[in-house]
C-alpha atoms as a PDB file:
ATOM      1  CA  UNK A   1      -3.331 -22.875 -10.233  1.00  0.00           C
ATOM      2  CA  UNK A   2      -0.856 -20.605 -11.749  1.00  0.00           C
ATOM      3  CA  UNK A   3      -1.060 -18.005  -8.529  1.00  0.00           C
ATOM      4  CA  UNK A   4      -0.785 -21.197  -6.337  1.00  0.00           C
ATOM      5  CA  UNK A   5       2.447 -21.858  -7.665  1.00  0.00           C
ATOM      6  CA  UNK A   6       3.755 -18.904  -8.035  1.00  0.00           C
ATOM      7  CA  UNK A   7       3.205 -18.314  -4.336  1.00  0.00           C
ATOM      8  CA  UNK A   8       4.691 -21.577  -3.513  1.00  0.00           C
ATOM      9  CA  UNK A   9       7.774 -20.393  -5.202  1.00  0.00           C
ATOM     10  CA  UNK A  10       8.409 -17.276  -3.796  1.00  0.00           C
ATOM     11  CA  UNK A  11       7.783 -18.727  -0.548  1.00  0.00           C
ATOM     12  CA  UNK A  12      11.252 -20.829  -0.627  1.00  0.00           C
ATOM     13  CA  UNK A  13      12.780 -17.285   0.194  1.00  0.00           C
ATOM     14  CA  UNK A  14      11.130 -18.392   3.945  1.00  0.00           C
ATOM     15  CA  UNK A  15      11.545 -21.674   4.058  1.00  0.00           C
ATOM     16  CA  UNK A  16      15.786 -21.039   2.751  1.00  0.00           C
ATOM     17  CA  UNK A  17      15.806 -18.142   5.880  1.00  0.00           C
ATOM     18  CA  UNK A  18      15.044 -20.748   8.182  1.00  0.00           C
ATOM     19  CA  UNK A  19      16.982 -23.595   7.376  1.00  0.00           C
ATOM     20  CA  UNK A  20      19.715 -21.471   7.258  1.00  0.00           C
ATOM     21  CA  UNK A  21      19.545 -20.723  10.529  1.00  0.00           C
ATOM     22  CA  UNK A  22      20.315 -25.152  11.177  1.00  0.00           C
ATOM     23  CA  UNK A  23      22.929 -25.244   8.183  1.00  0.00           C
ATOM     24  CA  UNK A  24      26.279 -25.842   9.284  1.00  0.00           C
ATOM     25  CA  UNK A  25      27.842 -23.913   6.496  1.00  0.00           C
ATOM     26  CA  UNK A  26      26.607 -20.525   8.441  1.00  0.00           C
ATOM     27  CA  UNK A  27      28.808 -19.657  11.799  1.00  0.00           C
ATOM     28  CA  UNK A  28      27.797 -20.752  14.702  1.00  0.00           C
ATOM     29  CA  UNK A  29      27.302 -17.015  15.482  1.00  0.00           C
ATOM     30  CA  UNK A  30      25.324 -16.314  12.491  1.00  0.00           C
ATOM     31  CA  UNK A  31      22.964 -19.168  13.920  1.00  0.00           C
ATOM     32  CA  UNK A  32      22.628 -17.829  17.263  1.00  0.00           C
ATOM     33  CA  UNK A  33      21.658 -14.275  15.745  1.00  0.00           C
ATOM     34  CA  UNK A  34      19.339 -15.124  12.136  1.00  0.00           C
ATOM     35  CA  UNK A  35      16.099 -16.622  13.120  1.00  0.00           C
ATOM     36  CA  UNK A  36      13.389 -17.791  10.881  1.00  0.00           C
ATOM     37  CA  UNK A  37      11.333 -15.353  12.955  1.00  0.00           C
ATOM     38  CA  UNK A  38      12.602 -12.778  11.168  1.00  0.00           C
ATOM     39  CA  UNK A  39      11.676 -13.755   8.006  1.00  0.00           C
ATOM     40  CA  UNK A  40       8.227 -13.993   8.614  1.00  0.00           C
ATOM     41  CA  UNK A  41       7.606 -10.463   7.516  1.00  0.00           C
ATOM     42  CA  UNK A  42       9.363 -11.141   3.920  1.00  0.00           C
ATOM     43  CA  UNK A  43       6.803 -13.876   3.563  1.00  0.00           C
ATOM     44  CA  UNK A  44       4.216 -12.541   4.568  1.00  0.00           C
ATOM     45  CA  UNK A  45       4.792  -9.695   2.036  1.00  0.00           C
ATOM     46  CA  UNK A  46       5.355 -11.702  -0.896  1.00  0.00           C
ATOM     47  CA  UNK A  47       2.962 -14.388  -0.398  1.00  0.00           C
ATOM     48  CA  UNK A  48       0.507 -11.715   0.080  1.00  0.00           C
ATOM     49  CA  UNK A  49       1.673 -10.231  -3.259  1.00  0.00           C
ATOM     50  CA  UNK A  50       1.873 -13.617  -4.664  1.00  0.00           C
ATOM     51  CA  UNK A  51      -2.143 -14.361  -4.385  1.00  0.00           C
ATOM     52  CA  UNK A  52      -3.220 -11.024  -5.187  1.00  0.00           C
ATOM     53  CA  UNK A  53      -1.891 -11.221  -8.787  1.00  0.00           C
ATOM     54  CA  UNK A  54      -4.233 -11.388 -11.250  1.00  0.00           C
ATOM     55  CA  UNK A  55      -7.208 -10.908  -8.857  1.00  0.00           C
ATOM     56  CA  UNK A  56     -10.351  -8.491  -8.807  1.00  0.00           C
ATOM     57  CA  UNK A  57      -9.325  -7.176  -5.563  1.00  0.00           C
ATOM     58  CA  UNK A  58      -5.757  -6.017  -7.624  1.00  0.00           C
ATOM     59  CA  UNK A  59      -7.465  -4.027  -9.798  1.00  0.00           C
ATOM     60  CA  UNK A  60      -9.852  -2.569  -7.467  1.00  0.00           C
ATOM     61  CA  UNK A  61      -6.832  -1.193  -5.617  1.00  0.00           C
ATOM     62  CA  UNK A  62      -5.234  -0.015  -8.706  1.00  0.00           C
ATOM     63  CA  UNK A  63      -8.257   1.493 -10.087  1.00  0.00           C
ATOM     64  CA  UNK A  64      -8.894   3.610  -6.746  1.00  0.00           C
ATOM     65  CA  UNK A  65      -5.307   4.228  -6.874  1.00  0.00           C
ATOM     66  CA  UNK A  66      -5.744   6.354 -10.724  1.00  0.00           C
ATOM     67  CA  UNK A  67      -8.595   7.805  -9.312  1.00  0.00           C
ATOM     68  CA  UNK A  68      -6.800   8.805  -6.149  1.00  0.00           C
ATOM     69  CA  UNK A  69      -3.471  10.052  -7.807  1.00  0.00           C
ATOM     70  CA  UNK A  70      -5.049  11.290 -10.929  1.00  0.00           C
ATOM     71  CA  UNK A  71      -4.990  10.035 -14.600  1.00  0.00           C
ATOM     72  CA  UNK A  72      -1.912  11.970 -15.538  1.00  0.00           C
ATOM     73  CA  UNK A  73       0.082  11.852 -12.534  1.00  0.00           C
ATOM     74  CA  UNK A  74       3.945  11.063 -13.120  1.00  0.00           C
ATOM     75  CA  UNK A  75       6.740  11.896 -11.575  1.00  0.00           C
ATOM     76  CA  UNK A  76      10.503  10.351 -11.991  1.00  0.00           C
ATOM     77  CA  UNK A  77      11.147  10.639  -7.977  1.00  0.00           C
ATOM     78  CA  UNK A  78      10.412   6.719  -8.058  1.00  0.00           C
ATOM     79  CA  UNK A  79      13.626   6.081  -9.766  1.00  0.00           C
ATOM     80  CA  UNK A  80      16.128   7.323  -7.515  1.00  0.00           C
ATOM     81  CA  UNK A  81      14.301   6.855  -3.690  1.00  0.00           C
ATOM     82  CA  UNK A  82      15.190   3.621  -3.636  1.00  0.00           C
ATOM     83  CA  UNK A  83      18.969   5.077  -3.316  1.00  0.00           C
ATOM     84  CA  UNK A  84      18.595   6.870  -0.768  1.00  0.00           C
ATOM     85  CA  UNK A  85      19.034   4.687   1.795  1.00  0.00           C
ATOM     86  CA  UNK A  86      22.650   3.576   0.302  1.00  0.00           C
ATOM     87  CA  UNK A  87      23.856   7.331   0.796  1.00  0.00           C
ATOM     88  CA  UNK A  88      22.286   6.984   4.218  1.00  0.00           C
ATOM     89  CA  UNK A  89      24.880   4.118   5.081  1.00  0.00           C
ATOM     90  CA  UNK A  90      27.992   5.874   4.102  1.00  0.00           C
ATOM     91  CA  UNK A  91      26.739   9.373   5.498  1.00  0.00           C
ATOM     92  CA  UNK A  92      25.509   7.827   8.972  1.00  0.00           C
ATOM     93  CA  UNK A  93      29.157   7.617  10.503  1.00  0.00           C
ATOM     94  CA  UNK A  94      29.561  11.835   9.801  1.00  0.00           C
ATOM     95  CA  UNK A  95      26.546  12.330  11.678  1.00  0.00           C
ATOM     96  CA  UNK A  96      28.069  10.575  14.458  1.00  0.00           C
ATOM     97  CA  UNK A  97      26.154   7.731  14.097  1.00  0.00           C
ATOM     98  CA  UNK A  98      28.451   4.361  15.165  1.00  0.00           C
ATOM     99  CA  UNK A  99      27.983   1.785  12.336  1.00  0.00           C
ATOM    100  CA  UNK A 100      28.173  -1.664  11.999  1.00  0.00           C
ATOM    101  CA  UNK A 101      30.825  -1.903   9.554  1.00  0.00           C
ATOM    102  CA  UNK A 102      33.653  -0.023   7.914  1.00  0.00           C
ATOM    103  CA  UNK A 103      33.250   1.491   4.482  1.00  0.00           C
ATOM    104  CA  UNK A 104      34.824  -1.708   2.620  1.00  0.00           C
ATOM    105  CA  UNK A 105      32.038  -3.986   4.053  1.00  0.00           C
ATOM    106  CA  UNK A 106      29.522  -1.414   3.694  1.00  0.00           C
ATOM    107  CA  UNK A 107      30.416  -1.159   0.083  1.00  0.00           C
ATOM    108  CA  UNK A 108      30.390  -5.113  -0.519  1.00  0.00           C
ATOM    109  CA  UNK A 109      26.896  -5.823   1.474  1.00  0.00           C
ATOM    110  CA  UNK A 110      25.392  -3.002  -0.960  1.00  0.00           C
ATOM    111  CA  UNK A 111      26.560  -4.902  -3.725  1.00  0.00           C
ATOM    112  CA  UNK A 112      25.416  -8.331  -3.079  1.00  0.00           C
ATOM    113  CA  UNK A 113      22.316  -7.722  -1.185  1.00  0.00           C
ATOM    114  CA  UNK A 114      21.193  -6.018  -4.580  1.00  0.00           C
ATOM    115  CA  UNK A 115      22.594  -8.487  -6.888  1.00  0.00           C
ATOM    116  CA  UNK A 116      20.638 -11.185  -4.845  1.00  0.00           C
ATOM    117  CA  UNK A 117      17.348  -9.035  -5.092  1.00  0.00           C
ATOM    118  CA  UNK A 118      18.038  -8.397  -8.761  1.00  0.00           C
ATOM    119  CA  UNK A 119      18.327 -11.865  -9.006  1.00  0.00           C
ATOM    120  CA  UNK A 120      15.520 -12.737  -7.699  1.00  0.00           C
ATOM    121  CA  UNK A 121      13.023 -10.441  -9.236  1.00  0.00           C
ATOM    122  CA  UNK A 122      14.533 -10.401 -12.606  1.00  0.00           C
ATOM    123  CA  UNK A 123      13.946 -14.206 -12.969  1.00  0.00           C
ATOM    124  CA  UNK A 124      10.627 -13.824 -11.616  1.00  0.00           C
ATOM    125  CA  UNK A 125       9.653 -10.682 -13.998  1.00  0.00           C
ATOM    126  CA  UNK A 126      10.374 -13.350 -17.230  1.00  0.00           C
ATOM    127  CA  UNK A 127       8.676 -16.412 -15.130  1.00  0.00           C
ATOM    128  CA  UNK A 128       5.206 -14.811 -14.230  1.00  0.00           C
ATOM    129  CA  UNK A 129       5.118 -12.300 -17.806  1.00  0.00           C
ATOM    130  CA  UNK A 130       2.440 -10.170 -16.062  1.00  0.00           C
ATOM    131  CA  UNK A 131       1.175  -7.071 -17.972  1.00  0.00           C
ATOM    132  CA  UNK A 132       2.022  -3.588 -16.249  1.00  0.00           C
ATOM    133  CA  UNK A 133      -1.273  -1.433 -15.466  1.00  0.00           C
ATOM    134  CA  UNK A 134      -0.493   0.795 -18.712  1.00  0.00           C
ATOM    135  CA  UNK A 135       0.056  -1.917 -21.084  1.00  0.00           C
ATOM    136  CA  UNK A 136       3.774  -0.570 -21.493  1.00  0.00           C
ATOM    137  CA  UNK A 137       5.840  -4.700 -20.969  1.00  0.00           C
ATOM    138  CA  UNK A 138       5.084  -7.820 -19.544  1.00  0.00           C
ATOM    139  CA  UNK A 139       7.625  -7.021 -16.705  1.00  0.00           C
ATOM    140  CA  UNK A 140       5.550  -6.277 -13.956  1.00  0.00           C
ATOM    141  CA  UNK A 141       5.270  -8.755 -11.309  1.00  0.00           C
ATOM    142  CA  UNK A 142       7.813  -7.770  -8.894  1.00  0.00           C
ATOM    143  CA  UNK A 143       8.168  -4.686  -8.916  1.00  0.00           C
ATOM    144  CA  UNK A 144      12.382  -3.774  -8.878  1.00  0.00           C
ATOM    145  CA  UNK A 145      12.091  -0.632  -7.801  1.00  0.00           C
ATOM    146  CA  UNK A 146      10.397  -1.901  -4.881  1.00  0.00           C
ATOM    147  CA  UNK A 147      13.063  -4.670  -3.908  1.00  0.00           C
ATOM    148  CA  UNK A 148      15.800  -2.718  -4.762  1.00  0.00           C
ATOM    149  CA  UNK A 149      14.615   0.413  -2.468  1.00  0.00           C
ATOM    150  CA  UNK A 150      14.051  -2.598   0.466  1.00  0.00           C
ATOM    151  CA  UNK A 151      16.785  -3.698  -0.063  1.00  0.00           C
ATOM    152  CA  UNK A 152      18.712  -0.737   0.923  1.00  0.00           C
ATOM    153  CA  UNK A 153      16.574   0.042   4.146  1.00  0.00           C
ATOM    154  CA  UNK A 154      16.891  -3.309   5.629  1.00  0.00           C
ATOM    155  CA  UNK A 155      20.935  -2.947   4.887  1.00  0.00           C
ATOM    156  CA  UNK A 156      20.269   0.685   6.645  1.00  0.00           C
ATOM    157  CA  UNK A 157      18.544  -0.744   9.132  1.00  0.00           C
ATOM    158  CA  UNK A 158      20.385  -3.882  10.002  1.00  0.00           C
ATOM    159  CA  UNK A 159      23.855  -0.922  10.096  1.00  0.00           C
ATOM    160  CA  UNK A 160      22.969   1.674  12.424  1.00  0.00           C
ATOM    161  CA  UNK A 161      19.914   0.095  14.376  1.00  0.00           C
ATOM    162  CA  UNK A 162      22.025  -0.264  17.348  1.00  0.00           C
ATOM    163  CA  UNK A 163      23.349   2.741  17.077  1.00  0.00           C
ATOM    164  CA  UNK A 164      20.317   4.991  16.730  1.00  0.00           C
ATOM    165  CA  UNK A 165      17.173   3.369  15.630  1.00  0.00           C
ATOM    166  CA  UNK A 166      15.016   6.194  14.410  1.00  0.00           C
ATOM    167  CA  UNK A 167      18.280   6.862  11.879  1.00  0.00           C
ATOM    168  CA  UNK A 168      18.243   3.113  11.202  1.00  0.00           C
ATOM    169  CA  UNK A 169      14.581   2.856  10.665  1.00  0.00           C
ATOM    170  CA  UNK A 170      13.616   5.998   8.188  1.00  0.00           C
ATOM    171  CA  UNK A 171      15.312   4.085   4.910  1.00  0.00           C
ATOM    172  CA  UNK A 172      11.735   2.891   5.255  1.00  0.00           C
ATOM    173  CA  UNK A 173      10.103   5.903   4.467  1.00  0.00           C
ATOM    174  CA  UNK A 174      11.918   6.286   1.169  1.00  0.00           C
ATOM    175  CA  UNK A 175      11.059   2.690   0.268  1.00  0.00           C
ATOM    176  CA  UNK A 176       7.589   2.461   1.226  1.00  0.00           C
ATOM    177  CA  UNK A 177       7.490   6.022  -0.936  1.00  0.00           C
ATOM    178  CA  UNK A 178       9.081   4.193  -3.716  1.00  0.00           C
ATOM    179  CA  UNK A 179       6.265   1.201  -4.001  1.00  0.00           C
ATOM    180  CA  UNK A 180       3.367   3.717  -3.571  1.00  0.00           C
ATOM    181  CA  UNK A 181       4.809   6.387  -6.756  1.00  0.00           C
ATOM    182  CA  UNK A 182       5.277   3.101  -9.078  1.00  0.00           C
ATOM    183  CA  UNK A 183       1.798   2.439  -8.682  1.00  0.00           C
ATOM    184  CA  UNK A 184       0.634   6.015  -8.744  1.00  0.00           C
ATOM    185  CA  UNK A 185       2.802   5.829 -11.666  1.00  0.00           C
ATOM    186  CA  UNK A 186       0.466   3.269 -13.355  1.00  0.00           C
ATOM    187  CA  UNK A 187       3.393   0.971 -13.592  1.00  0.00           C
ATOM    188  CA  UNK A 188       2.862  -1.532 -10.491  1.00  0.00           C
ATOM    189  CA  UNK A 189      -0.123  -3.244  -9.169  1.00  0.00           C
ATOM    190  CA  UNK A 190      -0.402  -3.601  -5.644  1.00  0.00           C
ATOM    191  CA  UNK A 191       0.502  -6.925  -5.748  1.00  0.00           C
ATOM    192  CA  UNK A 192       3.874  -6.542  -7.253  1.00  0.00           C
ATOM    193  CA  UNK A 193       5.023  -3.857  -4.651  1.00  0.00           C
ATOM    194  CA  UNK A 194       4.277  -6.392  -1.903  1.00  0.00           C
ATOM    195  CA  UNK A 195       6.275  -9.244  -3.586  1.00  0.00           C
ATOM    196  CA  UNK A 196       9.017  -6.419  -4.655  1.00  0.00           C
ATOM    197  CA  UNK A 197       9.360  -5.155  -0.792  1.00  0.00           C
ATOM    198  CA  UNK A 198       9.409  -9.022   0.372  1.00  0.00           C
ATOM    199  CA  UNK A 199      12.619  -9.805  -1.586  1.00  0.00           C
ATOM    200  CA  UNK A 200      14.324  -6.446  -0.620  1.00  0.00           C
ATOM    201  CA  UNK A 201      13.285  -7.592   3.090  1.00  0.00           C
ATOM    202  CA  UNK A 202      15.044 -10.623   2.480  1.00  0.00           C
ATOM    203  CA  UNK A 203      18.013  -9.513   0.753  1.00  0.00           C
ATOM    204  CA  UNK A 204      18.827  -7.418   2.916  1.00  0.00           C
ATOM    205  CA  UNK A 205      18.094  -9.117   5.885  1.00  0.00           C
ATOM    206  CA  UNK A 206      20.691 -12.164   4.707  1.00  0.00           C
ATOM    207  CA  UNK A 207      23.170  -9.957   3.664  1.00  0.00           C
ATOM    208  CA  UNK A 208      23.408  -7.845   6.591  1.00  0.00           C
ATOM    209  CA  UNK A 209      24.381 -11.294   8.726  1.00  0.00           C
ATOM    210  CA  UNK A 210      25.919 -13.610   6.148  1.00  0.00           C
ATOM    211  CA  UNK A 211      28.700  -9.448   5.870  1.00  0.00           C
ATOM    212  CA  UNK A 212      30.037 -11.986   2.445  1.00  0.00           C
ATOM    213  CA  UNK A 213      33.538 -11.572   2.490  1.00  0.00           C
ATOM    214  CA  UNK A 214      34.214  -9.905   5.561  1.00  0.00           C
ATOM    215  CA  UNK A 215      37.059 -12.731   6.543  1.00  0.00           C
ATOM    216  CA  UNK A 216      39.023 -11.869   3.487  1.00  0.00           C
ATOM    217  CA  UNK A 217      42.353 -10.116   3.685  1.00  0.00           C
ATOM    218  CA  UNK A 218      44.113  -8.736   0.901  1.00  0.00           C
ATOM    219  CA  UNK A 219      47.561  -7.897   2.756  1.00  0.00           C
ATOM    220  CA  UNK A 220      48.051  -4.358   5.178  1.00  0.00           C
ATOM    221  CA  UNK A 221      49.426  -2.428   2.527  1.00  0.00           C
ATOM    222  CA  UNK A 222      46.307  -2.636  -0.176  1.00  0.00           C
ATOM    223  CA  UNK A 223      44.648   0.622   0.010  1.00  0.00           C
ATOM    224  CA  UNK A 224      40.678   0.154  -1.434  1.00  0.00           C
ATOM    225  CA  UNK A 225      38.179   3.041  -2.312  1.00  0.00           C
ATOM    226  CA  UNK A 226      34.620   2.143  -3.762  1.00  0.00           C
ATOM    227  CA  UNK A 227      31.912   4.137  -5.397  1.00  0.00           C
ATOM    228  CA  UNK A 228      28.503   2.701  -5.414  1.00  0.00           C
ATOM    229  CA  UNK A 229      26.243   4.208  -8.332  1.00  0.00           C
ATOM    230  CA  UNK A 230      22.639   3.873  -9.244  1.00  0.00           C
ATOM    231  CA  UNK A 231      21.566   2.773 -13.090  1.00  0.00           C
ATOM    232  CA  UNK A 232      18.671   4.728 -14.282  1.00  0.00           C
ATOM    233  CA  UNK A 233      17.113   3.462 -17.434  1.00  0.00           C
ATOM    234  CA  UNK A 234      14.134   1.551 -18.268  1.00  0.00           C
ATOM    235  CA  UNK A 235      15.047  -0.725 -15.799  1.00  0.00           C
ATOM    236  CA  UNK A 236      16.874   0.390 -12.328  1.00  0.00           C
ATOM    237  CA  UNK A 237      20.401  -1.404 -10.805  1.00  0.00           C
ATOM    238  CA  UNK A 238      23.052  -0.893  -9.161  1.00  0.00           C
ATOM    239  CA  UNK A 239      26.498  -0.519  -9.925  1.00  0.00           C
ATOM    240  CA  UNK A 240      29.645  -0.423  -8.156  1.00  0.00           C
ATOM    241  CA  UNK A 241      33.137   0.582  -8.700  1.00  0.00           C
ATOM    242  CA  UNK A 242      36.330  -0.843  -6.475  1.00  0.00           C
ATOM    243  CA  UNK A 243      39.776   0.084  -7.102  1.00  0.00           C
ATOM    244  CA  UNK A 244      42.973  -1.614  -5.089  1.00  0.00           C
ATOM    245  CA  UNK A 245      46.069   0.357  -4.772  1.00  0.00           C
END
């Protein structure tokens, strides 16, 4: 009962993509571009993820995975992949890559595509209160490092993919690395890395056509710069930095 509703819940993330797609607060050019067809991956990733918690098949796959990786395998690599991607968005343009937005946007759609995702999986970490593999918290189920490293790819993605899509599409490598070393790491079950990569999917995905803020003005003379930073600790964010002149 518990993993019915649980995947009834984190199946509103689909049901929200597609009536936004109808809701008249979205442009009508957002509406002709966001389909509820492309949401079907995020779903189908978390709902997955959803019934597979607290299941034998789980811990068969995290059981092979110790014995594939190794009993003491660790490495810290997990906690800054999912950041790649972001320095992929602002480098893109210097390799002559033609992005979607300017640096200002850029900067903002980082921002609240992760604070969405954080969101989102926070809430969900204190709802479910699943056990990690090594016993360390009852944080496990979604895995953050997952969505936030998602996250990032789909904004990659969404950024240059009509500019060069190979560029737009290898974000995914770093995030798919990310979910495999945090359960090599003993810290994720499969289950959570599927729900984690779902909400990233999602974030991103919204962000990257809702561009929040992007009808704003703030006057011709305002000068902006931004710094986007990762925060490292027992739990992984993002942080950002925006100064008006």
């Amino acid at each position: 009962m518990k993993s019915k509703f649980i995947t009834l819940s984190l199946s509103l993330l689909f049901f929200i993509g597609n009536a936004q797609t109808k809701d008249s607060i979205l442009s009508p050019k957002i509406q002709e571009k966001l389909s509820y067809k492309q949401f079907i991956a995020p779903a189908v990733l978390i709902t997955s993820g959803a019934l597979l918690v607290n299941t034998a098949l789980n811990d068969d796959l995290q059981s092979n995975a110790n014995r594939f990786f190794g009993a003491d395998f660790q490495t810290s690599a997990d906690n800054y992949l999912p950041f790649a991607p972001v320095a992929q968005i602002y480098l893109g343009k210097t390799f002559g890559f033609t992005p979607k937005n300017n640096f200002k946007q850029q900067t903002i759609n980082i921002v609240v595509a992760n604070a969405i995702g954080a969101a989102v999986f926070t809430t969900l970490k204190y709802t479910v209160s699943e056990t990690r593999p090594d016993q360390s918290d009852d944080l496990s189920f979604p895995s953050g490092h997952t969505s936030i490293a998602f996250t990032n790819a789909a904004l990659l993605y969404y950024e240059y993919k009509d500019s060069n899509l190979w560029y737009a599409s290898s974000g995914f490598l770093f995030a798919t690395a990310t979910g495999i070393l945090r359960i090599a790491n003993n810290k994720h079950y499969t289950s959570d890395v599927l729900a984690g990569a779902g909400i990233g999917l999602a974030s991103g995905l919204i962000v990257s056509y809702w561009n929040p803020f992007k009808s704003l003005t703030f006057g011709k003379k305002n000068k902006y710069t931004a710094f986007v930073y990762p925060q490292i600790g027992s739990q992984i964010g993002m942080g950002a930095l925006i100064q008006m002149d």
